[in-house]
PDB file of N, CA and C in Angstrom:
ATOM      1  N   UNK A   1      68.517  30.305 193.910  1.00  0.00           N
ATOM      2  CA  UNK A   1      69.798  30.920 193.589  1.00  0.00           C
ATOM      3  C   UNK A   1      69.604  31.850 192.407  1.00  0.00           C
ATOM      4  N   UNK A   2      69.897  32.955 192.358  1.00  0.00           N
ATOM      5  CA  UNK A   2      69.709  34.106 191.772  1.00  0.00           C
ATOM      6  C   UNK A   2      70.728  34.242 190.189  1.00  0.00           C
ATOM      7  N   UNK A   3      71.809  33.729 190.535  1.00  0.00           N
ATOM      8  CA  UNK A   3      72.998  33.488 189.417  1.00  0.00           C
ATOM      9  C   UNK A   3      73.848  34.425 189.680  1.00  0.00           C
ATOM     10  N   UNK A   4      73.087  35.650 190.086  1.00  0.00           N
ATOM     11  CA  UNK A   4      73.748  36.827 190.639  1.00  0.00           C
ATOM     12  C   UNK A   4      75.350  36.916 191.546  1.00  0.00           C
ATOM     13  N   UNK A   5      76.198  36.772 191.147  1.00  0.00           N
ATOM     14  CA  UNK A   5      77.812  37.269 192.188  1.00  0.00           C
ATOM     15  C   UNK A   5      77.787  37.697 192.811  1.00  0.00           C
ATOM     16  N   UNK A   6      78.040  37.272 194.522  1.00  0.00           N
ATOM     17  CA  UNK A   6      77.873  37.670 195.925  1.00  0.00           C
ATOM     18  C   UNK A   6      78.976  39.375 195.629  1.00  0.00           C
ATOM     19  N   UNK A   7      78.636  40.409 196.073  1.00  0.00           N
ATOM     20  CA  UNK A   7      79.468  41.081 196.542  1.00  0.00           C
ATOM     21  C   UNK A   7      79.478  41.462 197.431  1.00  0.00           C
ATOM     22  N   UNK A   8      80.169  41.171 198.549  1.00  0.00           N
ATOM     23  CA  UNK A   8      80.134  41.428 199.612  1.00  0.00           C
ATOM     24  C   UNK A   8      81.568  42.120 200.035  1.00  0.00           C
ATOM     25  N   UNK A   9      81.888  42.689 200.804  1.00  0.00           N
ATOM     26  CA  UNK A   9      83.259  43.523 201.039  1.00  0.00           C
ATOM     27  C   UNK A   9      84.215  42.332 201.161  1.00  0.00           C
ATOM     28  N   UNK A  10      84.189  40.983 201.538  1.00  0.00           N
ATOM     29  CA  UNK A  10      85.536  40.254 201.799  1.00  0.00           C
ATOM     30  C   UNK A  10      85.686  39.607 200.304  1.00  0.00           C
ATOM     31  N   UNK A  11      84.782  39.777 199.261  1.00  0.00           N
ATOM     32  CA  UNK A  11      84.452  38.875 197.790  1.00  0.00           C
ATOM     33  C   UNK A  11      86.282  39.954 197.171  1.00  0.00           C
ATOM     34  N   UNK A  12      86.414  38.721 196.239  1.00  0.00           N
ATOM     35  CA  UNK A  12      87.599  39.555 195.519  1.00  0.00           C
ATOM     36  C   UNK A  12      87.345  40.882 194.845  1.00  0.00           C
ATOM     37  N   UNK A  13      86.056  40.522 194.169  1.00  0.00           N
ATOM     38  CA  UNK A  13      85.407  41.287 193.305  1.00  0.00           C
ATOM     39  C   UNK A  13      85.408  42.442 194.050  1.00  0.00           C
ATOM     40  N   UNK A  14      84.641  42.400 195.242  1.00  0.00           N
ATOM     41  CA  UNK A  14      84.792  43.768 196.187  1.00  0.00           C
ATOM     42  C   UNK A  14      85.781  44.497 196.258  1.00  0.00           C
ATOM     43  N   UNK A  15      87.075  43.555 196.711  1.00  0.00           N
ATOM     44  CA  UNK A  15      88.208  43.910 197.038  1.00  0.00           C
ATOM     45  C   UNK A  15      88.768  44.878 195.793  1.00  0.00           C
ATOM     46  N   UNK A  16      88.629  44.317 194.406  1.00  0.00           N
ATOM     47  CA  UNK A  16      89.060  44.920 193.306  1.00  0.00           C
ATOM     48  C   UNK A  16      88.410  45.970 192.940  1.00  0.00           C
ATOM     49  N   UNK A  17      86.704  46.290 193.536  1.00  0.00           N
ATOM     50  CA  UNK A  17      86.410  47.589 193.392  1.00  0.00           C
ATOM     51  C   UNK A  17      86.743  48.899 194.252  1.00  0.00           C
ATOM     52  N   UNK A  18      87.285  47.915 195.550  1.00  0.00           N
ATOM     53  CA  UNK A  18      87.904  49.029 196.287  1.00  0.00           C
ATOM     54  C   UNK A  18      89.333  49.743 196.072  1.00  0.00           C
ATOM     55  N   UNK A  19      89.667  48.884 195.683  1.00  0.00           N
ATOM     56  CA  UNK A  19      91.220  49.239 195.478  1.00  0.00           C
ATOM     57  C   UNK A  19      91.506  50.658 194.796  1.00  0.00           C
ATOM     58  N   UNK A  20      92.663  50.922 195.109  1.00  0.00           N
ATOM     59  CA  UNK A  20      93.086  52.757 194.349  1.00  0.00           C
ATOM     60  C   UNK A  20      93.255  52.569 192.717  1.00  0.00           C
ATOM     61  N   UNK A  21      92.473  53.002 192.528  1.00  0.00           N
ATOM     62  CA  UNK A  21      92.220  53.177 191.151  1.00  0.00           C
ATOM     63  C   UNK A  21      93.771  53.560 190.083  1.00  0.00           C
ATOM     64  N   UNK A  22      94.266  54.995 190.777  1.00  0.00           N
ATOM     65  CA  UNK A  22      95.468  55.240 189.993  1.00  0.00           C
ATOM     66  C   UNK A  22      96.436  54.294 190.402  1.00  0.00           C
ATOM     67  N   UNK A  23      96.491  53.479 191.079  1.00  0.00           N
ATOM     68  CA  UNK A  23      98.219  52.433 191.127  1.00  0.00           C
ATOM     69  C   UNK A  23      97.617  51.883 189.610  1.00  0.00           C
ATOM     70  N   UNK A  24      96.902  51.540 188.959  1.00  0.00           N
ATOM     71  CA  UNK A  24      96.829  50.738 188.030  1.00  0.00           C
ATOM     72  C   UNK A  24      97.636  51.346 186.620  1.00  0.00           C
ATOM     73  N   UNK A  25      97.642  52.854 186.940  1.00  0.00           N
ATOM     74  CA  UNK A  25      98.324  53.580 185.648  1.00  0.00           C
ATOM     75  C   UNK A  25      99.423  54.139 185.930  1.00  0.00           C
ATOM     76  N   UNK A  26     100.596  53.831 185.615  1.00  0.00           N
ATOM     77  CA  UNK A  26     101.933  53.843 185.579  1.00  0.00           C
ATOM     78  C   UNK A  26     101.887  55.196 185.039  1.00  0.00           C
ATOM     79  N   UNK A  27     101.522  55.474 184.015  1.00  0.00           N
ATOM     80  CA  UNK A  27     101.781  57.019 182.736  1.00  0.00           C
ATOM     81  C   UNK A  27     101.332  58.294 183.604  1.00  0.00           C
ATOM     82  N   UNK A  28     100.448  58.155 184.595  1.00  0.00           N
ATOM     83  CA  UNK A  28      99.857  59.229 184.971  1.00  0.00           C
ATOM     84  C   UNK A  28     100.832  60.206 185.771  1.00  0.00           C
ATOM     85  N   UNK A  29     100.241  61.429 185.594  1.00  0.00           N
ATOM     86  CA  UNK A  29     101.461  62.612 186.227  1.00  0.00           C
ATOM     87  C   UNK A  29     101.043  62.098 187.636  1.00  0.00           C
ATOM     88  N   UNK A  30     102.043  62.818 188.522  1.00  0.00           N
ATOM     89  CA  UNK A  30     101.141  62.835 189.930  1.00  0.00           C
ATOM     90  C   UNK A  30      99.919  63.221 189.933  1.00  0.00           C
ATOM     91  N   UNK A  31      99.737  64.786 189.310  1.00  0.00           N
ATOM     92  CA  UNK A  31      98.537  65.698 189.516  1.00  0.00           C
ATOM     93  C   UNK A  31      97.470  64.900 189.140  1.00  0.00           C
ATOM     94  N   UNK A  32      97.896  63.977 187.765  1.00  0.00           N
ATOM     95  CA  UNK A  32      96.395  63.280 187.404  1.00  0.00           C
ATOM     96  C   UNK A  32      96.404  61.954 188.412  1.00  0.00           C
ATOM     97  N   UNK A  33      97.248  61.487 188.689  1.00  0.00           N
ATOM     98  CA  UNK A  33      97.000  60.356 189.894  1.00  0.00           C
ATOM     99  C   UNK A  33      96.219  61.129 190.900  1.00  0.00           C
ATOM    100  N   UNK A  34      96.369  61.914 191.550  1.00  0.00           N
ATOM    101  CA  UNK A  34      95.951  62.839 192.672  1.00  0.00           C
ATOM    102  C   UNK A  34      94.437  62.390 192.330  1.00  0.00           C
ATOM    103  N   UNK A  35      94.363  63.677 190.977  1.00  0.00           N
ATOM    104  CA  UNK A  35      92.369  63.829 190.992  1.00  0.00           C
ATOM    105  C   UNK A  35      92.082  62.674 190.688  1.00  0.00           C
ATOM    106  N   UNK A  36      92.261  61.603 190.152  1.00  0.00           N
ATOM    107  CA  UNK A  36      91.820  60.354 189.891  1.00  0.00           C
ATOM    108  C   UNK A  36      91.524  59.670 191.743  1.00  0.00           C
ATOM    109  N   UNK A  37      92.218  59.938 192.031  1.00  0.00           N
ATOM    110  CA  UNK A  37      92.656  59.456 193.612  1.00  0.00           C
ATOM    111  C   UNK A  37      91.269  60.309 194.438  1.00  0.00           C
ATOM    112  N   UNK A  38      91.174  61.325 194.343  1.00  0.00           N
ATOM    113  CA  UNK A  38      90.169  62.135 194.811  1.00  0.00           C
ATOM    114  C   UNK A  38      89.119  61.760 194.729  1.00  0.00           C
ATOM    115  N   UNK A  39      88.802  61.739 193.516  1.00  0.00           N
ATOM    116  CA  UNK A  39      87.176  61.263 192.721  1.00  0.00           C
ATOM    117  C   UNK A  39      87.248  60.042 193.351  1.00  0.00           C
ATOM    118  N   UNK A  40      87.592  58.914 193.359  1.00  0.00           N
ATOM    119  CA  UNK A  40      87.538  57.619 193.507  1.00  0.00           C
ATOM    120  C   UNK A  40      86.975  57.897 195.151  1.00  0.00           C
ATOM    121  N   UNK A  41      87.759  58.629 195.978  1.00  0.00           N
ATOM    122  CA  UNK A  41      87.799  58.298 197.564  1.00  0.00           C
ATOM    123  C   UNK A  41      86.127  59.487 197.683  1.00  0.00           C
ATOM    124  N   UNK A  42      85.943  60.834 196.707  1.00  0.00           N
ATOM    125  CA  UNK A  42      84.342  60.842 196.884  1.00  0.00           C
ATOM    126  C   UNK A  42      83.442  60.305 196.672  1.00  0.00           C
ATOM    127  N   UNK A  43      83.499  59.176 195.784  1.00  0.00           N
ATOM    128  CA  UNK A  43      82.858  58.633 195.443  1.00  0.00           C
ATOM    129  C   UNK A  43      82.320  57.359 196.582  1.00  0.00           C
ATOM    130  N   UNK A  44      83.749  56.739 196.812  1.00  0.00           N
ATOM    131  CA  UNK A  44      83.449  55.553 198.222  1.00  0.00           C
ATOM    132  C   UNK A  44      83.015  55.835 199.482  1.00  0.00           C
ATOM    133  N   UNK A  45      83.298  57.694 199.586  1.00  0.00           N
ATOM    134  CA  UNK A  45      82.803  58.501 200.746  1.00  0.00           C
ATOM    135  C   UNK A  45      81.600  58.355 201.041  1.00  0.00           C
ATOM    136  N   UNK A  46      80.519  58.857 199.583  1.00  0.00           N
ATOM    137  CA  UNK A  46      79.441  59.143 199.546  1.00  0.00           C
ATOM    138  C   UNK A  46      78.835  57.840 199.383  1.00  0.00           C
ATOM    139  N   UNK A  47      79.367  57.071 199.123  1.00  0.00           N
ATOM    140  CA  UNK A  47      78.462  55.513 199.148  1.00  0.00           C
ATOM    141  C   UNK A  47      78.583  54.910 200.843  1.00  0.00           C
ATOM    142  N   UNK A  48      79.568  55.278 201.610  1.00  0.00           N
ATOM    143  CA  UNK A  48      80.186  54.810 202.718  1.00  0.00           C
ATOM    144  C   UNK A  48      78.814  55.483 203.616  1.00  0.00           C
ATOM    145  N   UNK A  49      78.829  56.514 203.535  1.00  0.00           N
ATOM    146  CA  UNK A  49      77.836  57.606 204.463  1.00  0.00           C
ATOM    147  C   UNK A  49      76.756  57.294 203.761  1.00  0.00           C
ATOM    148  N   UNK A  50      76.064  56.616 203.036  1.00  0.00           N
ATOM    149  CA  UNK A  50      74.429  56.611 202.326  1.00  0.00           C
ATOM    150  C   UNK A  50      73.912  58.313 202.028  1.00  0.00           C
ATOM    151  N   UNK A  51      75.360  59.036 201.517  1.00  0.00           N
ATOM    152  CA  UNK A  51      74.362  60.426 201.530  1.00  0.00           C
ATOM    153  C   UNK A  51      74.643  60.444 199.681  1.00  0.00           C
ATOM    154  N   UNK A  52      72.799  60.619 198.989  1.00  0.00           N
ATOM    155  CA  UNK A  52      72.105  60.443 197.882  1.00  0.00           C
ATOM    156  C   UNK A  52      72.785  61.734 197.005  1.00  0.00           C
ATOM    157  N   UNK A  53      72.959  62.389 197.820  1.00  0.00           N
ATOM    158  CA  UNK A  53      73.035  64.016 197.175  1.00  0.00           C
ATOM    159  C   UNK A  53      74.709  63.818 196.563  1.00  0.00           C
ATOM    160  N   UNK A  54      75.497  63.436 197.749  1.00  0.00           N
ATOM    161  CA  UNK A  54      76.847  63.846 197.728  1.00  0.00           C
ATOM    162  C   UNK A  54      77.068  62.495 196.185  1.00  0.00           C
ATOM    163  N   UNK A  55      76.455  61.488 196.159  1.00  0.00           N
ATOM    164  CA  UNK A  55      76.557  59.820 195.391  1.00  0.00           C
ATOM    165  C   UNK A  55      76.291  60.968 193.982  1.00  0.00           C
ATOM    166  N   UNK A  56      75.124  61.205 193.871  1.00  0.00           N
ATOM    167  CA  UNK A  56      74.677  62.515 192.757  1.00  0.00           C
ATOM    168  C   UNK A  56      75.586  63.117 192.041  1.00  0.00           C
ATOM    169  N   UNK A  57      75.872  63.977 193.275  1.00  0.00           N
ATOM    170  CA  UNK A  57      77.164  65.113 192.478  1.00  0.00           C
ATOM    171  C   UNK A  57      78.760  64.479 192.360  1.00  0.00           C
ATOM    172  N   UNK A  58      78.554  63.325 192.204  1.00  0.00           N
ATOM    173  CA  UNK A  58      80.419  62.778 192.245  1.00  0.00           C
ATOM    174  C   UNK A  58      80.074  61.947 191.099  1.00  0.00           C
ATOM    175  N   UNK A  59      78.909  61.335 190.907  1.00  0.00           N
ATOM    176  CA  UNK A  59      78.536  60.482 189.645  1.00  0.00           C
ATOM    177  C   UNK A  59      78.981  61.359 188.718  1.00  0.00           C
ATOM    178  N   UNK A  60      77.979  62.732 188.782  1.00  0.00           N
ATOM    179  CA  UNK A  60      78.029  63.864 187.486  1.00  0.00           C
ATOM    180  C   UNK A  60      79.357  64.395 187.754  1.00  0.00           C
ATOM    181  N   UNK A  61      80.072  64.503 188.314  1.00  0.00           N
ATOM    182  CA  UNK A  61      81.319  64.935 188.300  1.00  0.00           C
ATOM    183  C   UNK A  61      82.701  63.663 187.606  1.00  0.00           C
ATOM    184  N   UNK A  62      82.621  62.627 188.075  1.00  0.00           N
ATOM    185  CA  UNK A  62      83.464  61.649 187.077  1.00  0.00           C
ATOM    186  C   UNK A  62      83.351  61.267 185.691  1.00  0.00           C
ATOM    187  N   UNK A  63      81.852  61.116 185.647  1.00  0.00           N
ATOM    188  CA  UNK A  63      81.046  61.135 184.227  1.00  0.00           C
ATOM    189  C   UNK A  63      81.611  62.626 183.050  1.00  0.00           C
ATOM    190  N   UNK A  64      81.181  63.844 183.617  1.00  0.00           N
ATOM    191  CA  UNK A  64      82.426  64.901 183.256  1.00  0.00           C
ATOM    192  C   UNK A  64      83.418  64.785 182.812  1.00  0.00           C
ATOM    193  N   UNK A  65      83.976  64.257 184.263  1.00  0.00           N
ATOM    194  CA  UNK A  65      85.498  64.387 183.731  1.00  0.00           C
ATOM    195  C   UNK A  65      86.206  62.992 182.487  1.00  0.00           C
ATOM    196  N   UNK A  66      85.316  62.197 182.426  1.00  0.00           N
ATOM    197  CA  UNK A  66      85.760  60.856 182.158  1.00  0.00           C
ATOM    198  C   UNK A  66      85.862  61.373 180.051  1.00  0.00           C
ATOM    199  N   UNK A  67      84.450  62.030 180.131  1.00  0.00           N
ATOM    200  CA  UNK A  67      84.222  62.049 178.672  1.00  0.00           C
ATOM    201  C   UNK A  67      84.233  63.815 178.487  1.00  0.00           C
ATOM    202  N   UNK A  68      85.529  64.318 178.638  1.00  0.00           N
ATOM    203  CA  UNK A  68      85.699  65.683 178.250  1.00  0.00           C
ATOM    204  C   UNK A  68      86.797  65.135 178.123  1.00  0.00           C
ATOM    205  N   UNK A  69      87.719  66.119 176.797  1.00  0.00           N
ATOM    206  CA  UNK A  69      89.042  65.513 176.449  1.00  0.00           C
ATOM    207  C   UNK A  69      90.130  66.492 177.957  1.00  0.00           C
ATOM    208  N   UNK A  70      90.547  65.347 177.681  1.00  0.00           N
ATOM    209  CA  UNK A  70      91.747  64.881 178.860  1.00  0.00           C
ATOM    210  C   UNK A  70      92.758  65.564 178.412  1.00  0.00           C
ATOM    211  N   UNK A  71      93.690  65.588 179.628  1.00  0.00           N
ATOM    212  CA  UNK A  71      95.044  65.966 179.015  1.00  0.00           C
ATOM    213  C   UNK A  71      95.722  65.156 178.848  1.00  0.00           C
ATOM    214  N   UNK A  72      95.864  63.949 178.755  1.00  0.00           N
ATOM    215  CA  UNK A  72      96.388  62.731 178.267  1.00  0.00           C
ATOM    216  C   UNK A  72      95.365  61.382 178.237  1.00  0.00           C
ATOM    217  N   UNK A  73      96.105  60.846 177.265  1.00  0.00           N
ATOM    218  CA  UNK A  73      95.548  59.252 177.431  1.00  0.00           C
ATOM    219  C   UNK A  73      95.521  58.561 178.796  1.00  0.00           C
ATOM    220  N   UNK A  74      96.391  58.471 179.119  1.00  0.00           N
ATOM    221  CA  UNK A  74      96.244  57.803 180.599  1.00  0.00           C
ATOM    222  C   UNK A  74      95.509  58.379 181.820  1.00  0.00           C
ATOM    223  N   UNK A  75      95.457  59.456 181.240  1.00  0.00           N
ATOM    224  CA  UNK A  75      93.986  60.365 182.585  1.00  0.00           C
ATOM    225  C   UNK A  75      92.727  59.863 181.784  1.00  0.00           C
ATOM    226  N   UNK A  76      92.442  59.991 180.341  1.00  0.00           N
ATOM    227  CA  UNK A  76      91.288  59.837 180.456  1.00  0.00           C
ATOM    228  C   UNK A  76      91.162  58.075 180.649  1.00  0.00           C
ATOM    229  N   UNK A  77      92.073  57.319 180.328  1.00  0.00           N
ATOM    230  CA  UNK A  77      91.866  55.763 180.780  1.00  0.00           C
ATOM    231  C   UNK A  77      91.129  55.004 182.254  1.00  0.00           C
ATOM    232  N   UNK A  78      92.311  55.906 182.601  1.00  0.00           N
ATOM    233  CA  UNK A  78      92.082  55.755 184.796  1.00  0.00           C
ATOM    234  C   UNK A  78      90.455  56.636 184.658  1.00  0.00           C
ATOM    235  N   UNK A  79      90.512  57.831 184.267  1.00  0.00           N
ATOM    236  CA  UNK A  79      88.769  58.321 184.476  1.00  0.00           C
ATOM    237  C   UNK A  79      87.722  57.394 183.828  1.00  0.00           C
ATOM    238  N   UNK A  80      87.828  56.491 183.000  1.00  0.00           N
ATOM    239  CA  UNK A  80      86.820  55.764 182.105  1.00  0.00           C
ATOM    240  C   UNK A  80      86.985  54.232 183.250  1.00  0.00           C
ATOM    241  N   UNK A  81      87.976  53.718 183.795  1.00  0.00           N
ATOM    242  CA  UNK A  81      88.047  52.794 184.521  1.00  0.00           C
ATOM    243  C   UNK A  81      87.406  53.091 185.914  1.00  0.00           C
ATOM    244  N   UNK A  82      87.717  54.234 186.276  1.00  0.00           N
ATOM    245  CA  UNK A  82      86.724  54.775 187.389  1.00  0.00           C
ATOM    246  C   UNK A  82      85.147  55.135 186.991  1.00  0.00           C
ATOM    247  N   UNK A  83      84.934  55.112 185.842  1.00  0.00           N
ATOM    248  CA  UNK A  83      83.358  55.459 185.801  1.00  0.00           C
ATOM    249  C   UNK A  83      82.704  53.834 185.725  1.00  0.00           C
ATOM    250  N   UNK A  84      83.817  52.768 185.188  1.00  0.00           N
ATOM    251  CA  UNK A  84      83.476  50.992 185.562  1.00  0.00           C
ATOM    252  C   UNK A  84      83.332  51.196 186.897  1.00  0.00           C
ATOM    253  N   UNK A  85      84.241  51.413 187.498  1.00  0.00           N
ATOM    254  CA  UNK A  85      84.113  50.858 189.050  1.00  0.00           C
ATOM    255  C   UNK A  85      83.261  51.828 189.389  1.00  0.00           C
ATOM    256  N   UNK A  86      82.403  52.846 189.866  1.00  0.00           N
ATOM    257  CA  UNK A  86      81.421  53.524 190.018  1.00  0.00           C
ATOM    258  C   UNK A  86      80.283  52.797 189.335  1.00  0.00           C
ATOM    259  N   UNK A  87      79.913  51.999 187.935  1.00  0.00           N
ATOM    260  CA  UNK A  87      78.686  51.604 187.382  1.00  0.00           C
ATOM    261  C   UNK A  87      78.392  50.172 188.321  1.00  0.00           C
ATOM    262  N   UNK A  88      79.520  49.537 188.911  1.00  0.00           N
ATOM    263  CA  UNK A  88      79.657  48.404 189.754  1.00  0.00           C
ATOM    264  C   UNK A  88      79.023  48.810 191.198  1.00  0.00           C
ATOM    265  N   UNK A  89      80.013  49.774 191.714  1.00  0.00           N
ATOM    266  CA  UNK A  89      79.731  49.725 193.035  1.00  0.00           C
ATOM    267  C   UNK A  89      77.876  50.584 193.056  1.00  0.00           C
ATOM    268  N   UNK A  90      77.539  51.185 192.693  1.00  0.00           N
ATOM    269  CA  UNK A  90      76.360  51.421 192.980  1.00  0.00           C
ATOM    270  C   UNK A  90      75.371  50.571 193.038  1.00  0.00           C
ATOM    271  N   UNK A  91      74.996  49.405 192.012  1.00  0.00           N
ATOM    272  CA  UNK A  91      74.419  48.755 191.766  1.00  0.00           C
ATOM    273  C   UNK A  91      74.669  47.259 193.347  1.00  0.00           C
ATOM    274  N   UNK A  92      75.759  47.728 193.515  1.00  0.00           N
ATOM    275  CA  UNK A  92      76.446  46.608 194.729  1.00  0.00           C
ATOM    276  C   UNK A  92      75.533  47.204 195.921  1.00  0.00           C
ATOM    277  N   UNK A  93      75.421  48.388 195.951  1.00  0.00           N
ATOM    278  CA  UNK A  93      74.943  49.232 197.511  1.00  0.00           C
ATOM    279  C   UNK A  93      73.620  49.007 197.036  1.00  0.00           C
ATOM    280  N   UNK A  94      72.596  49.057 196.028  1.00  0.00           N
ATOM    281  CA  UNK A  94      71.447  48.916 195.828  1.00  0.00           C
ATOM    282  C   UNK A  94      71.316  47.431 196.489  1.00  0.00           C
ATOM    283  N   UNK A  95      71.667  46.452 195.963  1.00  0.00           N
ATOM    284  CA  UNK A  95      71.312  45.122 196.650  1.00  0.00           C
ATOM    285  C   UNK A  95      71.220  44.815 197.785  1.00  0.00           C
ATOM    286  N   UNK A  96      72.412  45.616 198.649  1.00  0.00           N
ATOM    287  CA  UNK A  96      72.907  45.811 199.605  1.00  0.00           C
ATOM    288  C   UNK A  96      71.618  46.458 200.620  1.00  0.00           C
ATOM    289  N   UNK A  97      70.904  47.518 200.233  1.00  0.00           N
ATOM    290  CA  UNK A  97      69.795  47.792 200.560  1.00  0.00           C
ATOM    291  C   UNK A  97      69.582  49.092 200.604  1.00  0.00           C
ATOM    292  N   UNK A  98      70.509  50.093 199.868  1.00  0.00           N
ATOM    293  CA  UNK A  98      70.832  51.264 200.228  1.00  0.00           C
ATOM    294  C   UNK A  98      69.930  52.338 199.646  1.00  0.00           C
ATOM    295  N   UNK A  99      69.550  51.882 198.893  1.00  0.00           N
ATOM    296  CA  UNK A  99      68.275  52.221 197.844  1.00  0.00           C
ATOM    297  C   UNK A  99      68.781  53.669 197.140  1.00  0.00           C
ATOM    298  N   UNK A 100      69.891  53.475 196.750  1.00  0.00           N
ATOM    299  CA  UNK A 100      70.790  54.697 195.673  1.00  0.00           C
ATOM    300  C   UNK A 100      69.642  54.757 194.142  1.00  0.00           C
ATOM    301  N   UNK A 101      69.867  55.959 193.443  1.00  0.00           N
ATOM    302  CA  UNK A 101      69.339  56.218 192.650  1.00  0.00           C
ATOM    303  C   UNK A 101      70.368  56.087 191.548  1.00  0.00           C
TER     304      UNK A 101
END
């Protein structure tokens, strides 16, 4: 036994990395719910399809947006909570066997 936390898609844990990121922030305009909403669904895209390139350019693109000043607190919150759930789910698809970089 590894000690390691099963994640598997039916695990809660899973469940909570899938989930829509912006319901969690009440403050956000639409527009920033939107791109928060966006990023999140390229991100699960490019992990969904095993394509390395597209996983690449959505990492460096949330990472961006997460730590450039925001136009509010609550955009850059939801972007810093999405760069958690992105440091999770990759490491989940590596085990998984996906062999992400």
């Amino acid at each position: 036994m590894s000690g390691t936390p099963s994640c598997s898609p039916d695990t809660a844990w899973a469940q909570h990395l899938m989930a829509p990121v912006a319901a969690q922030h009440a403050a956000l305009s639409p527009a920033e719910a939107l791109r928060v909403q966006a990023l999140h669904d390229r991100l699960l895209a490019a992990l969904q399809a095993n394509d390395r390139a597209a996983l690449r350019s959505t990492r460096q693109t949330v990472l961006r947006a997460a730590y450039t000043p925001a136009e509010s607190p609550a955009l850059r919150t939801a972007l810093r909570a999405l760069v958690w759930r992105m440091a999770a789910l990759v490491p989940a698809a590596r085990r998984r066997g996906r062999g992400y970089e």
